[in-house]
PDB file of N, CA and C in Angstrom:
ATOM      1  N   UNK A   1       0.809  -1.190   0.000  1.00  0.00           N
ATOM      2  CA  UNK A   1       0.000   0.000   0.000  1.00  0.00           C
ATOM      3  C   UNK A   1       0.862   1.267   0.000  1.00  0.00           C
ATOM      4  N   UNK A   2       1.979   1.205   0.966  1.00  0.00           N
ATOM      5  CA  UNK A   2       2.688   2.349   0.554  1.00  0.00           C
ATOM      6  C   UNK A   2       3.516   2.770  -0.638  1.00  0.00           C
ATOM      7  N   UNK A   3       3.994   1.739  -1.535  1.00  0.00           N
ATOM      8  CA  UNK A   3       4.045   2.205  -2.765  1.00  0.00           C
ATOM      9  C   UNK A   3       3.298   2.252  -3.799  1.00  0.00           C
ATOM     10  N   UNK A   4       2.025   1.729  -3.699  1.00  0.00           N
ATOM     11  CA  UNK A   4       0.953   2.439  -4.374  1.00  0.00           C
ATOM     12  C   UNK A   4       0.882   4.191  -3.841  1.00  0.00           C
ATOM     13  N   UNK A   5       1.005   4.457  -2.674  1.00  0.00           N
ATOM     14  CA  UNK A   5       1.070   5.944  -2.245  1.00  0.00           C
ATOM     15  C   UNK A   5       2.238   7.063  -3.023  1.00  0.00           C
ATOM     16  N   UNK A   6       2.902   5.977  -2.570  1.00  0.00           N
ATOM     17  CA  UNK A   6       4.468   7.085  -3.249  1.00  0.00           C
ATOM     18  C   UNK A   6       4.424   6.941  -5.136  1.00  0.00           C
ATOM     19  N   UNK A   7       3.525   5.780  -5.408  1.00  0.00           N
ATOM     20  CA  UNK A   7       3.404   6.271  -6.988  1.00  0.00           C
ATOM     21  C   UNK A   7       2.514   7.009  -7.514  1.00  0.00           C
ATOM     22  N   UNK A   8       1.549   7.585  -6.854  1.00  0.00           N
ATOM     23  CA  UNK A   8       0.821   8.479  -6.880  1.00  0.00           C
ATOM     24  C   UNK A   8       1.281   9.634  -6.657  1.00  0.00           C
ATOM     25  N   UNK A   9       2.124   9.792  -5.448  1.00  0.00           N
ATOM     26  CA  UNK A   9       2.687  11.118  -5.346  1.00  0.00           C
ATOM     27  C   UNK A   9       3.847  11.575  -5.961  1.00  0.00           C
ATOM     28  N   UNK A  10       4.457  10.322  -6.666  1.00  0.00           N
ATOM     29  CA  UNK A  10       5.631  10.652  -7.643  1.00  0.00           C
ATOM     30  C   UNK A  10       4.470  11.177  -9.032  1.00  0.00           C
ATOM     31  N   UNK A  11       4.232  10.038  -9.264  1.00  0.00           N
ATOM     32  CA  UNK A  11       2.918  10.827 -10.387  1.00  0.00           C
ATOM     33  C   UNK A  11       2.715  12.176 -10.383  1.00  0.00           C
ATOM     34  N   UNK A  12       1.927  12.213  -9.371  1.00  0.00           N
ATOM     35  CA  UNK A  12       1.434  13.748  -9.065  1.00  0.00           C
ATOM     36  C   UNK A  12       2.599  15.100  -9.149  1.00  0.00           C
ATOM     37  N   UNK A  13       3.861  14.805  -8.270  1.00  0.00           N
ATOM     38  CA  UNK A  13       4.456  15.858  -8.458  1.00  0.00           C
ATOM     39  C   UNK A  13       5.308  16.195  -9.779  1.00  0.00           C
ATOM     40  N   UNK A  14       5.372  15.093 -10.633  1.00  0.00           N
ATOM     41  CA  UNK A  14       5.860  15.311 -12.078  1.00  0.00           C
ATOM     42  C   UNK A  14       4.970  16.015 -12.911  1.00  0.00           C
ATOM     43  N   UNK A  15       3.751  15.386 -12.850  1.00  0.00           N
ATOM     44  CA  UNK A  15       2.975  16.365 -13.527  1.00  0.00           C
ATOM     45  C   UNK A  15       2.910  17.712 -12.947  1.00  0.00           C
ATOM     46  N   UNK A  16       3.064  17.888 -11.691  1.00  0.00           N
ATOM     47  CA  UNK A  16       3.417  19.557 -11.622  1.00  0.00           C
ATOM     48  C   UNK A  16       4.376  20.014 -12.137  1.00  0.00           C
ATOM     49  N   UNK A  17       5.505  19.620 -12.039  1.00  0.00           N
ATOM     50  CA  UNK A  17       6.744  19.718 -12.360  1.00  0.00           C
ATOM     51  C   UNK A  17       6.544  19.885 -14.061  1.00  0.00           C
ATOM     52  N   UNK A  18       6.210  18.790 -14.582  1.00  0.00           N
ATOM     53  CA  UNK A  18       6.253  19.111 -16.099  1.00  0.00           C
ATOM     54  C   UNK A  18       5.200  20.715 -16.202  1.00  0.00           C
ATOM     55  N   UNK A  19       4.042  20.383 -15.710  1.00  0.00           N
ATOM     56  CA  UNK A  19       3.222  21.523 -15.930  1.00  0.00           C
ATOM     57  C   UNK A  19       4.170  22.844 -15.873  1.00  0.00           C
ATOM     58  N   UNK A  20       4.966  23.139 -14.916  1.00  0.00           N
ATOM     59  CA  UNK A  20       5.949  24.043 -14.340  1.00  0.00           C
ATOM     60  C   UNK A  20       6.273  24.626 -15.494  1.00  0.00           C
ATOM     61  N   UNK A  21       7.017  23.133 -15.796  1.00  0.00           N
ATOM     62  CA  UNK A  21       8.643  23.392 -16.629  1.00  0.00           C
ATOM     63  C   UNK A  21       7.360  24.133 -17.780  1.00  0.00           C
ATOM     64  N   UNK A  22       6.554  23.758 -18.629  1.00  0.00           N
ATOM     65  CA  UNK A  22       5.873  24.237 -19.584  1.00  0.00           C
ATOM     66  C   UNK A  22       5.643  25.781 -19.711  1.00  0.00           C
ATOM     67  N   UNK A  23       5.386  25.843 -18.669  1.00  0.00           N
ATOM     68  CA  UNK A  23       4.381  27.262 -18.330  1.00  0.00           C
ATOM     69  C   UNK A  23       6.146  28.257 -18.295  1.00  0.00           C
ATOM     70  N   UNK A  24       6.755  28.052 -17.850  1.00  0.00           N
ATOM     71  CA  UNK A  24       8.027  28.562 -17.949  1.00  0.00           C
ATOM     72  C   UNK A  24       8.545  29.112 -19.578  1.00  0.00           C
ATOM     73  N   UNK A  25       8.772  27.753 -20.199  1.00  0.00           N
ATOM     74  CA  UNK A  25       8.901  27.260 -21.269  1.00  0.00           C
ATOM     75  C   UNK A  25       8.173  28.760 -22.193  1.00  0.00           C
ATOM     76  N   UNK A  26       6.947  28.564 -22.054  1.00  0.00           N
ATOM     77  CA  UNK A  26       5.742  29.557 -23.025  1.00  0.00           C
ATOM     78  C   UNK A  26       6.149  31.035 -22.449  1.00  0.00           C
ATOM     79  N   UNK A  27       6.294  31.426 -21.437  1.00  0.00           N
ATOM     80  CA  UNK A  27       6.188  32.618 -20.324  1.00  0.00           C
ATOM     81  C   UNK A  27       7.615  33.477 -20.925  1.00  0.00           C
ATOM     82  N   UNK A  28       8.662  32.548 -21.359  1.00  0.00           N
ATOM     83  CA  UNK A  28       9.968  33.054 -21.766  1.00  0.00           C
ATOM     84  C   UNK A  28       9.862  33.119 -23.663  1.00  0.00           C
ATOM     85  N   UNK A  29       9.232  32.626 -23.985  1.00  0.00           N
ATOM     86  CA  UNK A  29       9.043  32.630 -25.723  1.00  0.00           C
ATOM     87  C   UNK A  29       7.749  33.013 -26.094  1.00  0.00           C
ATOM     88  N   UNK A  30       6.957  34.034 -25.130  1.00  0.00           N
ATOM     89  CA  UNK A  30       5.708  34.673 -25.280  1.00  0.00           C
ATOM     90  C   UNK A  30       5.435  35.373 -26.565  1.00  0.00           C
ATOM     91  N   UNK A  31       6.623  35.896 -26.477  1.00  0.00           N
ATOM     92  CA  UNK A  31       6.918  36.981 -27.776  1.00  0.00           C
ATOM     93  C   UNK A  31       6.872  36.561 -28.910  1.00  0.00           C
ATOM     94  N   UNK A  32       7.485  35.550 -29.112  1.00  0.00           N
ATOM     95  CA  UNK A  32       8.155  34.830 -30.235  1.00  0.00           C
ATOM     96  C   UNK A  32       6.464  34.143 -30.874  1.00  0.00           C
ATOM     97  N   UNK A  33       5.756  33.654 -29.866  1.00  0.00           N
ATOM     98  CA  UNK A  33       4.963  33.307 -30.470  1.00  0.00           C
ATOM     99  C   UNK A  33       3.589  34.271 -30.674  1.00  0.00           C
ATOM    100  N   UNK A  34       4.240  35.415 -30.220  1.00  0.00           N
ATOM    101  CA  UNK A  34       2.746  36.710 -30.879  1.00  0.00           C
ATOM    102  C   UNK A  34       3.185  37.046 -31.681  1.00  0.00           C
ATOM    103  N   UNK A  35       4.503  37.326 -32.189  1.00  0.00           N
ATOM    104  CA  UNK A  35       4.816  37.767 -33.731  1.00  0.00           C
ATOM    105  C   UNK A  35       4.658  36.846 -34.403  1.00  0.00           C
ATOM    106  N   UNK A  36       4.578  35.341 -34.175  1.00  0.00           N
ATOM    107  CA  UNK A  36       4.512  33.997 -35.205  1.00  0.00           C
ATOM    108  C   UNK A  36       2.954  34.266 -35.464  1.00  0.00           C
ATOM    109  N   UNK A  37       2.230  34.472 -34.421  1.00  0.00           N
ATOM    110  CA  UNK A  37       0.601  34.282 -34.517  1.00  0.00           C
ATOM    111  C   UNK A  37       0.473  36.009 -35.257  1.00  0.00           C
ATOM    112  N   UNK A  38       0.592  36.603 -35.571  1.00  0.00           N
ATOM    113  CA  UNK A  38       0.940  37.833 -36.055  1.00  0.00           C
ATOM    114  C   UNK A  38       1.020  37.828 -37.687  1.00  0.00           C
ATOM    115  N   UNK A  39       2.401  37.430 -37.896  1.00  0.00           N
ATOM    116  CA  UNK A  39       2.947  36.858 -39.111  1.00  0.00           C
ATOM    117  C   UNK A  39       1.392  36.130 -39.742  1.00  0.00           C
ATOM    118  N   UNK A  40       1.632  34.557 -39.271  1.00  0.00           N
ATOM    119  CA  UNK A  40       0.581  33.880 -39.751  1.00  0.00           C
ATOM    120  C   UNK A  40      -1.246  34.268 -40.011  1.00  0.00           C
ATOM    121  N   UNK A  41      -1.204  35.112 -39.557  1.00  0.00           N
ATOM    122  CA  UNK A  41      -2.498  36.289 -39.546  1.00  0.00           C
ATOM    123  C   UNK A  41      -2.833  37.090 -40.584  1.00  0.00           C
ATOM    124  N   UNK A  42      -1.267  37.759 -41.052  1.00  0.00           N
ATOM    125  CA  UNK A  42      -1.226  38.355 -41.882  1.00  0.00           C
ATOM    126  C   UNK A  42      -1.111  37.812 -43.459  1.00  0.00           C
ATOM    127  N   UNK A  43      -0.794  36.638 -43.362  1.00  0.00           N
ATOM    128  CA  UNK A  43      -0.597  35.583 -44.767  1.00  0.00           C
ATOM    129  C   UNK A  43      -1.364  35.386 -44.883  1.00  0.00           C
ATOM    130  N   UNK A  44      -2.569  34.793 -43.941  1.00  0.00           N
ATOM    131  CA  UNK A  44      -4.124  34.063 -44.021  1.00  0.00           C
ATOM    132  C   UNK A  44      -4.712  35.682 -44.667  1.00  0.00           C
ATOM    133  N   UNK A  45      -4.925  36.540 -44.091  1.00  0.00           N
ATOM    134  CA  UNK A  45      -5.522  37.986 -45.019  1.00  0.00           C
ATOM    135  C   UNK A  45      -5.083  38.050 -45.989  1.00  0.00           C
ATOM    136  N   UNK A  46      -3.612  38.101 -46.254  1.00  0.00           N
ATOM    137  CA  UNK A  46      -3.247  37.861 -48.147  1.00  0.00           C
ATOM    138  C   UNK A  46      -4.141  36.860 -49.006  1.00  0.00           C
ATOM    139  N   UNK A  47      -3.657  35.784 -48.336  1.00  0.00           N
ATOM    140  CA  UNK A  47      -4.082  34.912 -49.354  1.00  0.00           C
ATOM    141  C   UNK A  47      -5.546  35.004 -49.602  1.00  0.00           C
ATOM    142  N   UNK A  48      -6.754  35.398 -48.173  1.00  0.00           N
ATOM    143  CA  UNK A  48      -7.630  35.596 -48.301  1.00  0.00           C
ATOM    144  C   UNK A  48      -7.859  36.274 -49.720  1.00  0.00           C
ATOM    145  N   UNK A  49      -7.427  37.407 -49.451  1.00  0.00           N
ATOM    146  CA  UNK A  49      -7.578  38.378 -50.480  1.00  0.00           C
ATOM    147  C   UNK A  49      -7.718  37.957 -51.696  1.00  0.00           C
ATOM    148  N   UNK A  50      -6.335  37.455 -52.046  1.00  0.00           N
ATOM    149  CA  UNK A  50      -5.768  36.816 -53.130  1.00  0.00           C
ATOM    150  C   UNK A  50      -7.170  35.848 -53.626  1.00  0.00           C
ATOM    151  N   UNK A  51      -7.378  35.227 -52.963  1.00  0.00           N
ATOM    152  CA  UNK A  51      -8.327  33.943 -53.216  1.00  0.00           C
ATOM    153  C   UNK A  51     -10.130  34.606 -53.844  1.00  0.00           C
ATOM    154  N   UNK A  52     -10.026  35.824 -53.000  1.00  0.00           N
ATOM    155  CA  UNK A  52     -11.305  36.240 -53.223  1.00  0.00           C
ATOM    156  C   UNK A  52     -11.298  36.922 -54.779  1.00  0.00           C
ATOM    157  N   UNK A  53     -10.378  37.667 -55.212  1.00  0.00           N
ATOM    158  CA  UNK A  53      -9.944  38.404 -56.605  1.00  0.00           C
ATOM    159  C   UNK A  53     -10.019  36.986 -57.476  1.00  0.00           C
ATOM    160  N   UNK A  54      -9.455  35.948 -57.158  1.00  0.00           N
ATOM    161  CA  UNK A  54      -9.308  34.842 -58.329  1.00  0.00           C
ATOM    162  C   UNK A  54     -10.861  34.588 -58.572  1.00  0.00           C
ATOM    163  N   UNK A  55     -11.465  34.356 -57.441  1.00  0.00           N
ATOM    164  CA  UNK A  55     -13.089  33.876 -57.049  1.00  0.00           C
ATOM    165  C   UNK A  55     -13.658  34.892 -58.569  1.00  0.00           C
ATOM    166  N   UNK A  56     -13.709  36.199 -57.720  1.00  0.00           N
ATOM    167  CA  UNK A  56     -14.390  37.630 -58.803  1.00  0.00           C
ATOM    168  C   UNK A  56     -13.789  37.380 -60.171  1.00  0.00           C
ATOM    169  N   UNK A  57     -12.431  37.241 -60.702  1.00  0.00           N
ATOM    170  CA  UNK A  57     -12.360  36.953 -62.049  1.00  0.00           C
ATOM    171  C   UNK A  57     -12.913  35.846 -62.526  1.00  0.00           C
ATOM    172  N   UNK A  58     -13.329  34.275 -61.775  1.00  0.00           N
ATOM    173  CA  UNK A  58     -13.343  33.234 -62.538  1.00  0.00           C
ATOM    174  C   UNK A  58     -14.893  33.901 -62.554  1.00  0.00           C
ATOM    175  N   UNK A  59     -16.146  34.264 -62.088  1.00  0.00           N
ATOM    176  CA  UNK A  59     -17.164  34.540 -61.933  1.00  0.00           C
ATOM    177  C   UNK A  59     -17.856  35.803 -63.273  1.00  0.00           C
ATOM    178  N   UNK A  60     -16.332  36.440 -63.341  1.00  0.00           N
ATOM    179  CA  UNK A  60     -16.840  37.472 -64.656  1.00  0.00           C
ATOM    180  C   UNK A  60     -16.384  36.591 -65.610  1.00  0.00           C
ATOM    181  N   UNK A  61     -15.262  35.630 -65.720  1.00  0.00           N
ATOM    182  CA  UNK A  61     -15.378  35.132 -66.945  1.00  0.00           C
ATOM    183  C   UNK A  61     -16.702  33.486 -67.747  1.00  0.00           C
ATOM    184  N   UNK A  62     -16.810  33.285 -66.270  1.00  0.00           N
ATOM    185  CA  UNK A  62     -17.730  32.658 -66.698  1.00  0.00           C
ATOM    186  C   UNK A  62     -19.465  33.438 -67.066  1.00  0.00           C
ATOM    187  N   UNK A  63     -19.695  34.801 -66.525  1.00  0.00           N
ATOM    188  CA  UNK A  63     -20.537  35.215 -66.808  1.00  0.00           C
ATOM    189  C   UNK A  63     -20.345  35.968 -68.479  1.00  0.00           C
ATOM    190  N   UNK A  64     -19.245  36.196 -69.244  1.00  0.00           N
ATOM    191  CA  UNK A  64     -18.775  36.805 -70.481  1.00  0.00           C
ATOM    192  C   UNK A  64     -19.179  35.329 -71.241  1.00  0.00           C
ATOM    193  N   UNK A  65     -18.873  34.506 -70.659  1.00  0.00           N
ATOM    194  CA  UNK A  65     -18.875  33.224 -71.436  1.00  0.00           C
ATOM    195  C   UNK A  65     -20.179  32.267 -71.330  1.00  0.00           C
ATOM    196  N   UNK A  66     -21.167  33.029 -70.838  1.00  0.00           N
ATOM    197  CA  UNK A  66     -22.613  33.146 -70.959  1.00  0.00           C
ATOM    198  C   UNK A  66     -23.302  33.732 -72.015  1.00  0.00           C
ATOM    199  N   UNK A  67     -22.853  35.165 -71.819  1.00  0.00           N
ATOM    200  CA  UNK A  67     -23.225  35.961 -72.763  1.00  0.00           C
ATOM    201  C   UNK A  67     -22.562  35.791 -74.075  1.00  0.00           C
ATOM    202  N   UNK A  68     -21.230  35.045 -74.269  1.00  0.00           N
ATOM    203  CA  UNK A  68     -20.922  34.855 -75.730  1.00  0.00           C
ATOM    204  C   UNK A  68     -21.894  33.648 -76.306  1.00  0.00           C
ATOM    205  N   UNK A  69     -21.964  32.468 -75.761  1.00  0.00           N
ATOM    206  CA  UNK A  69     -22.743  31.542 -75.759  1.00  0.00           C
ATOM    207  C   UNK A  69     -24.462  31.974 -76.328  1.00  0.00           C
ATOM    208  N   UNK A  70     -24.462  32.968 -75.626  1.00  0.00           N
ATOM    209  CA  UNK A  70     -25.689  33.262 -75.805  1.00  0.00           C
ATOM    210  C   UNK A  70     -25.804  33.914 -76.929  1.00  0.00           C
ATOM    211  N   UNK A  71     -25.012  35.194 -77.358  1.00  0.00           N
ATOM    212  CA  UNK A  71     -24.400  35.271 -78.818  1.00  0.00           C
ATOM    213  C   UNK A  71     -24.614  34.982 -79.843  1.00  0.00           C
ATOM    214  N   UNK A  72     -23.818  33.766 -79.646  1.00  0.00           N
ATOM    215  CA  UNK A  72     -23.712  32.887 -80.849  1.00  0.00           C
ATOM    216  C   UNK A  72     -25.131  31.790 -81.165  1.00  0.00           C
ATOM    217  N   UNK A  73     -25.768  31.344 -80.064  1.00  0.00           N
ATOM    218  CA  UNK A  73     -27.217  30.852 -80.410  1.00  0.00           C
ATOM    219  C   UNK A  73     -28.014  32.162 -80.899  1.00  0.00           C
ATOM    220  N   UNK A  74     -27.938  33.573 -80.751  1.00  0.00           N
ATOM    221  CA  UNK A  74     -28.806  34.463 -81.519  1.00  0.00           C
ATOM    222  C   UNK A  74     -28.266  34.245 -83.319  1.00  0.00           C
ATOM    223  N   UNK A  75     -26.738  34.041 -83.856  1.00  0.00           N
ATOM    224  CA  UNK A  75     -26.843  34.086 -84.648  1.00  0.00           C
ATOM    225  C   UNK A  75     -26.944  32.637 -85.873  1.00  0.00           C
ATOM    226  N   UNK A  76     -27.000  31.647 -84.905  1.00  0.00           N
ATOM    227  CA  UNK A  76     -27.783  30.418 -85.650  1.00  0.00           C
ATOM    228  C   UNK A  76     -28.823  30.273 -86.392  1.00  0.00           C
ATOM    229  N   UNK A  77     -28.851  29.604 -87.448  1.00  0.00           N
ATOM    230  CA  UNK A  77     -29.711  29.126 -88.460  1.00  0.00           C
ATOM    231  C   UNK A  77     -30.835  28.427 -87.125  1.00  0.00           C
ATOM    232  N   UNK A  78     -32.034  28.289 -87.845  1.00  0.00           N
ATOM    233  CA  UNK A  78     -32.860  27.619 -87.202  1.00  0.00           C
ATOM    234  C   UNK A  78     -32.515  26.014 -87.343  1.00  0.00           C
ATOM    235  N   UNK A  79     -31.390  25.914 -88.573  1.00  0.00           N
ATOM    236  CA  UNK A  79     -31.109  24.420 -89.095  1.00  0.00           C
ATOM    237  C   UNK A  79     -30.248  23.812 -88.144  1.00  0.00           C
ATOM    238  N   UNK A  80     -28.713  25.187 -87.392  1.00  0.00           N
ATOM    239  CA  UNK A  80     -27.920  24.780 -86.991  1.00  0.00           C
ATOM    240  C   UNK A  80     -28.591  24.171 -85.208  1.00  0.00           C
ATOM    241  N   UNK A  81     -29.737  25.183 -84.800  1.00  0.00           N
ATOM    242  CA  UNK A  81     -29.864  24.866 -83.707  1.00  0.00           C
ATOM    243  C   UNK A  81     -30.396  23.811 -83.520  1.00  0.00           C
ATOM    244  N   UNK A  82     -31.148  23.227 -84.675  1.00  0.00           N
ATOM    245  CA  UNK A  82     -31.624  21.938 -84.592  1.00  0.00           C
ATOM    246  C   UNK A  82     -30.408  20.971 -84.151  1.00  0.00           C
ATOM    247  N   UNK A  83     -29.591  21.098 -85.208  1.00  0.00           N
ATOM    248  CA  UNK A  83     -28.741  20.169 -85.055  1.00  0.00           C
ATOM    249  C   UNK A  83     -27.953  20.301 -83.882  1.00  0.00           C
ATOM    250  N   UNK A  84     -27.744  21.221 -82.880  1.00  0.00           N
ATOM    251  CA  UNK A  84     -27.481  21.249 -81.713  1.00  0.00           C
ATOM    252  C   UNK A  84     -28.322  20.936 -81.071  1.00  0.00           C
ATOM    253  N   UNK A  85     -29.085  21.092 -80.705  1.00  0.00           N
ATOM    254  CA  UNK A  85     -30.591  20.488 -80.271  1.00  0.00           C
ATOM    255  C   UNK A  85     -30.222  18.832 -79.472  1.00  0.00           C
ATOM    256  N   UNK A  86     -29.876  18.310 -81.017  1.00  0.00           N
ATOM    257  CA  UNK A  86     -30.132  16.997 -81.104  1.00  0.00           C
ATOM    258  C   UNK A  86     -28.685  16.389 -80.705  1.00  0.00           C
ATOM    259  N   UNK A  87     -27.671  16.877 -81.286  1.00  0.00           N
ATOM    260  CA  UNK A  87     -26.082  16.334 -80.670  1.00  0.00           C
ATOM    261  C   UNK A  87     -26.447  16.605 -79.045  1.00  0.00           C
ATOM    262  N   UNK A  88     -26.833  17.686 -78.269  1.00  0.00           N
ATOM    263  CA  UNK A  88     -26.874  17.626 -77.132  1.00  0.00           C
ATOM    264  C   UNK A  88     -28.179  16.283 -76.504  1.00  0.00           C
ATOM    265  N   UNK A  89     -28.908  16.212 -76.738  1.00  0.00           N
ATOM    266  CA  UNK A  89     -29.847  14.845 -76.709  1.00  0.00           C
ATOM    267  C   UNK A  89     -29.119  13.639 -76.497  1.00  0.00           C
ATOM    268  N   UNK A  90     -27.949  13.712 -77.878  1.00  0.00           N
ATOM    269  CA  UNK A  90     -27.722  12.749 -78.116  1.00  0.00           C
ATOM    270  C   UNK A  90     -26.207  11.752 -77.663  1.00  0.00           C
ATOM    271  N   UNK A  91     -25.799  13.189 -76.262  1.00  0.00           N
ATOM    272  CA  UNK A  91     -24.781  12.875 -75.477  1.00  0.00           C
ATOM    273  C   UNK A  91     -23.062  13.528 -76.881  1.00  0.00           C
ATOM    274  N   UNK A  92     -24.182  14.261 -77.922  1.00  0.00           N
ATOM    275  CA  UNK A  92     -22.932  14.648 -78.733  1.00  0.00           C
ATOM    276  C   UNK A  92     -22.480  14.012 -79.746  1.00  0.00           C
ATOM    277  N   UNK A  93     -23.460  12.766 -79.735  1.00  0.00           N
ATOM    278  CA  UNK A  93     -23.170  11.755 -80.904  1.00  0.00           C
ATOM    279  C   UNK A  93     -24.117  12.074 -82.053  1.00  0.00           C
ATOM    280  N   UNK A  94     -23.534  12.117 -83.344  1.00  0.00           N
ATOM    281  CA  UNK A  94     -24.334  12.451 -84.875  1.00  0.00           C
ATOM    282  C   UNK A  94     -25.207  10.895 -84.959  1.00  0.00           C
ATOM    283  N   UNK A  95     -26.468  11.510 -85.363  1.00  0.00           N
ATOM    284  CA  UNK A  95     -27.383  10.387 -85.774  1.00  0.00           C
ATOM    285  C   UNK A  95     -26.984  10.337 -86.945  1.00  0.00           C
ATOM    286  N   UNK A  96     -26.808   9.004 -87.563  1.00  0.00           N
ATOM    287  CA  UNK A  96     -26.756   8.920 -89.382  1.00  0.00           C
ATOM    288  C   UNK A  96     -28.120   8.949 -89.664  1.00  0.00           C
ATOM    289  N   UNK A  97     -27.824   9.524 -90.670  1.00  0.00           N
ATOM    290  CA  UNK A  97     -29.634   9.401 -91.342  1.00  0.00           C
ATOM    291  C   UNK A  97     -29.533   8.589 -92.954  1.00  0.00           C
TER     292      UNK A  97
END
């Protein structure tokens, strides 16, 4: 029973001890890690940025590429749209006739 006691209290005071040493550890490199969390703050807003401008261009070019689309079905034959019509039906494959 008594070294079940003393391994508990060895237990116990290491984990203070480590806890210690930790809190030490952080308390002396406080700094180091508010300019790291700082730094890394400021990259995440870049790239944010960055990411949102790519977003807005892919969004105007797919909306230009609506309107060309759309375009080009105003200046189709009633013959050609048929035949688009039907390649799209037809997964793009020509019916022989």
């Amino acid at each position: 029973m008594e070294d079940l006691k003393q391994v508990i209290k060895d237990s116990f005071y290491t984990t203070v001890g480590a806890t210690a040493k930790l809190v030490e550890y952080v308390a002396d490199n406080i700094d180091e890690y508010r300019e790291k969390g700082k730094e890394i703050a400021e990259k995440g807003k870049d790239f944010n940025q960055e990411l949102r401008h790519k977003a807005e261009d892919f969004r105007d070019e797919l909306r230009s590429s609506k309107k060309d689309v759309k375009s080009m079905l105003e200046d189709m034959s009633d013959e050609e749209k048929e035949e688009l019509k039907e390649a799209l039906l037809n997964d793009g494959k020509k019916e022989k006739k």
